[in-house]
Protein backbone atom coordinates (compact mmCIF):
# COMPACT_ATOMS: atom_id res chain seq x y z
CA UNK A 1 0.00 0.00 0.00
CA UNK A 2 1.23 3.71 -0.82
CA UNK A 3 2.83 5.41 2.77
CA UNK A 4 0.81 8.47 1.97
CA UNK A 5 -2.80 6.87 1.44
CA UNK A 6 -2.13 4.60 4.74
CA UNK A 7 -1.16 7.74 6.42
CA UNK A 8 -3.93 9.49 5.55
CA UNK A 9 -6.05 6.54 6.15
CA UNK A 10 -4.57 6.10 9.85
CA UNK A 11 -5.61 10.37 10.08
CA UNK A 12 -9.33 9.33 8.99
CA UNK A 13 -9.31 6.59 11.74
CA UNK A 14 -7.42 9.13 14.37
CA UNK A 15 -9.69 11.77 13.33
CA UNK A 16 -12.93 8.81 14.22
CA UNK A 17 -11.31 7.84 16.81
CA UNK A 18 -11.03 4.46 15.36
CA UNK A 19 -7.19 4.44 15.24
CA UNK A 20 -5.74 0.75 16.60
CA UNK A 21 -2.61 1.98 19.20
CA UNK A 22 -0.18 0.31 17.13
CA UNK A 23 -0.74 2.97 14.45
CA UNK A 24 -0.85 5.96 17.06
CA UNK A 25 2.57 7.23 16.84
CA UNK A 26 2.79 7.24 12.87
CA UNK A 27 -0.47 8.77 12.43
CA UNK A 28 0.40 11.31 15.18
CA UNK A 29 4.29 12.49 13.56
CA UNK A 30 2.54 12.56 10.34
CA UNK A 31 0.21 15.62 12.17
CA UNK A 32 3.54 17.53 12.37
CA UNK A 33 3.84 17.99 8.45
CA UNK A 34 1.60 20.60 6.68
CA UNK A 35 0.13 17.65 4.35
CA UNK A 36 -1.02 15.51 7.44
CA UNK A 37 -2.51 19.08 9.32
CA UNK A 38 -4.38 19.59 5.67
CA UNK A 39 -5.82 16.41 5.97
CA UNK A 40 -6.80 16.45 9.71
CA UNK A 41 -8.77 20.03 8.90
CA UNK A 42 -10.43 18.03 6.14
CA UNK A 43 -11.09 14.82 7.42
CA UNK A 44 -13.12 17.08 10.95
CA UNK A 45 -14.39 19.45 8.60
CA UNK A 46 -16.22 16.24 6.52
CA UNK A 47 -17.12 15.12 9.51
CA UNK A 48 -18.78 17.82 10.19
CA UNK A 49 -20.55 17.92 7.11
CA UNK A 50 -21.84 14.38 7.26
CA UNK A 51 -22.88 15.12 10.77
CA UNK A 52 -24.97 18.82 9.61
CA UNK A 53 -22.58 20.37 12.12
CA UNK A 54 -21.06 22.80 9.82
CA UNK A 55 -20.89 26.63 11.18
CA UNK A 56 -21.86 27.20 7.58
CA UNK A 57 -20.97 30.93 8.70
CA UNK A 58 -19.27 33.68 6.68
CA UNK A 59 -17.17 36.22 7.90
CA UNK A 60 -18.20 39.54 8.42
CA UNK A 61 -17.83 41.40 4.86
CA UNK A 62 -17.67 38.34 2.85
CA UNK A 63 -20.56 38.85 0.59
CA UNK A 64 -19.18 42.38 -0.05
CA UNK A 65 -16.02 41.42 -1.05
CA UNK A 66 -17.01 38.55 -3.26
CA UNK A 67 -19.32 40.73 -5.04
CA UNK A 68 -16.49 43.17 -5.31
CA UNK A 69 -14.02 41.10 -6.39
CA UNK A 70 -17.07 39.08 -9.38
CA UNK A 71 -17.47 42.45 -10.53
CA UNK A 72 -13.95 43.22 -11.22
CA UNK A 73 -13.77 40.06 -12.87
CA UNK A 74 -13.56 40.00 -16.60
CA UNK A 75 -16.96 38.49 -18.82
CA UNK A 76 -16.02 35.31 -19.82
CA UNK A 77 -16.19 34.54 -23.41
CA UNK A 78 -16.41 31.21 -25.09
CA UNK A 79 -14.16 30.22 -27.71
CA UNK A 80 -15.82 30.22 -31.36
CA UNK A 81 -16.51 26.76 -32.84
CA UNK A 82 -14.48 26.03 -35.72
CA UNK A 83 -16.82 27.28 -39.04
CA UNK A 84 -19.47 24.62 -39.74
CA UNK A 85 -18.83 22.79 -36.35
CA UNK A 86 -20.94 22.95 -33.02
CA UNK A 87 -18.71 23.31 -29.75
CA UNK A 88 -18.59 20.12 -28.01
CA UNK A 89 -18.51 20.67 -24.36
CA UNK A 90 -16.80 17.15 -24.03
CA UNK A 91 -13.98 18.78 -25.56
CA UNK A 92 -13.77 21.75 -23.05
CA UNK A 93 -11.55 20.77 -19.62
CA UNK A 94 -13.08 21.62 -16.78
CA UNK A 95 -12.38 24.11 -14.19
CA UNK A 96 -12.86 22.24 -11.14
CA UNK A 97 -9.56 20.59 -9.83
CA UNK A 98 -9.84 18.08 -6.87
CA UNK A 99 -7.78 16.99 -4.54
């Protein structure tokens, strides 16, 4: 098995509180590294998701400033279809990246 998935398996399981003790101390030094705190904040933050315990709340001026920052933000424009040729949006890569 790949070190990082079982590492941020044994995080998931911390994080649950299903982690066996022989796995404590891994799981635990991989919380000192920036990846395994990422994926600590992640794994609570499903959690609380799943759970409908999200805060859900923004912070003060947030809708301001996206509006703000939407309206500075250039019209997008498609690219024209080749002449005699629909655009296909199979063709188009999408925007969303996930982890």
């Amino acid at each position: 098995m790949d070190t990082q998935k079982r590492l941020h398996e044994n995080i998931s399981a911390l994080a649950d509180g299903e982690l066996a003790d022989s796995e404590r101390e891994l799981a635990l030094a991989a919380l000192d590294t920036a990846e395994g705190q990422a994926a600590w904040r992640a794994y609570h933050l499903t959690g609380d998701v799943l759970r409908d315990q999200a805060s859900g709340a923004l912070s003060d001026g947030f809708g301001a400033s996206l509006a703000a920052r939407l309206a500075a933000e250039p019209a997008y424009v498609p690219a024209a279809a080749p002449a005699g040729r629909a655009a296909d949006p199979a063709e188009t890569p999408a925007d969303v990246i996930l982890p």
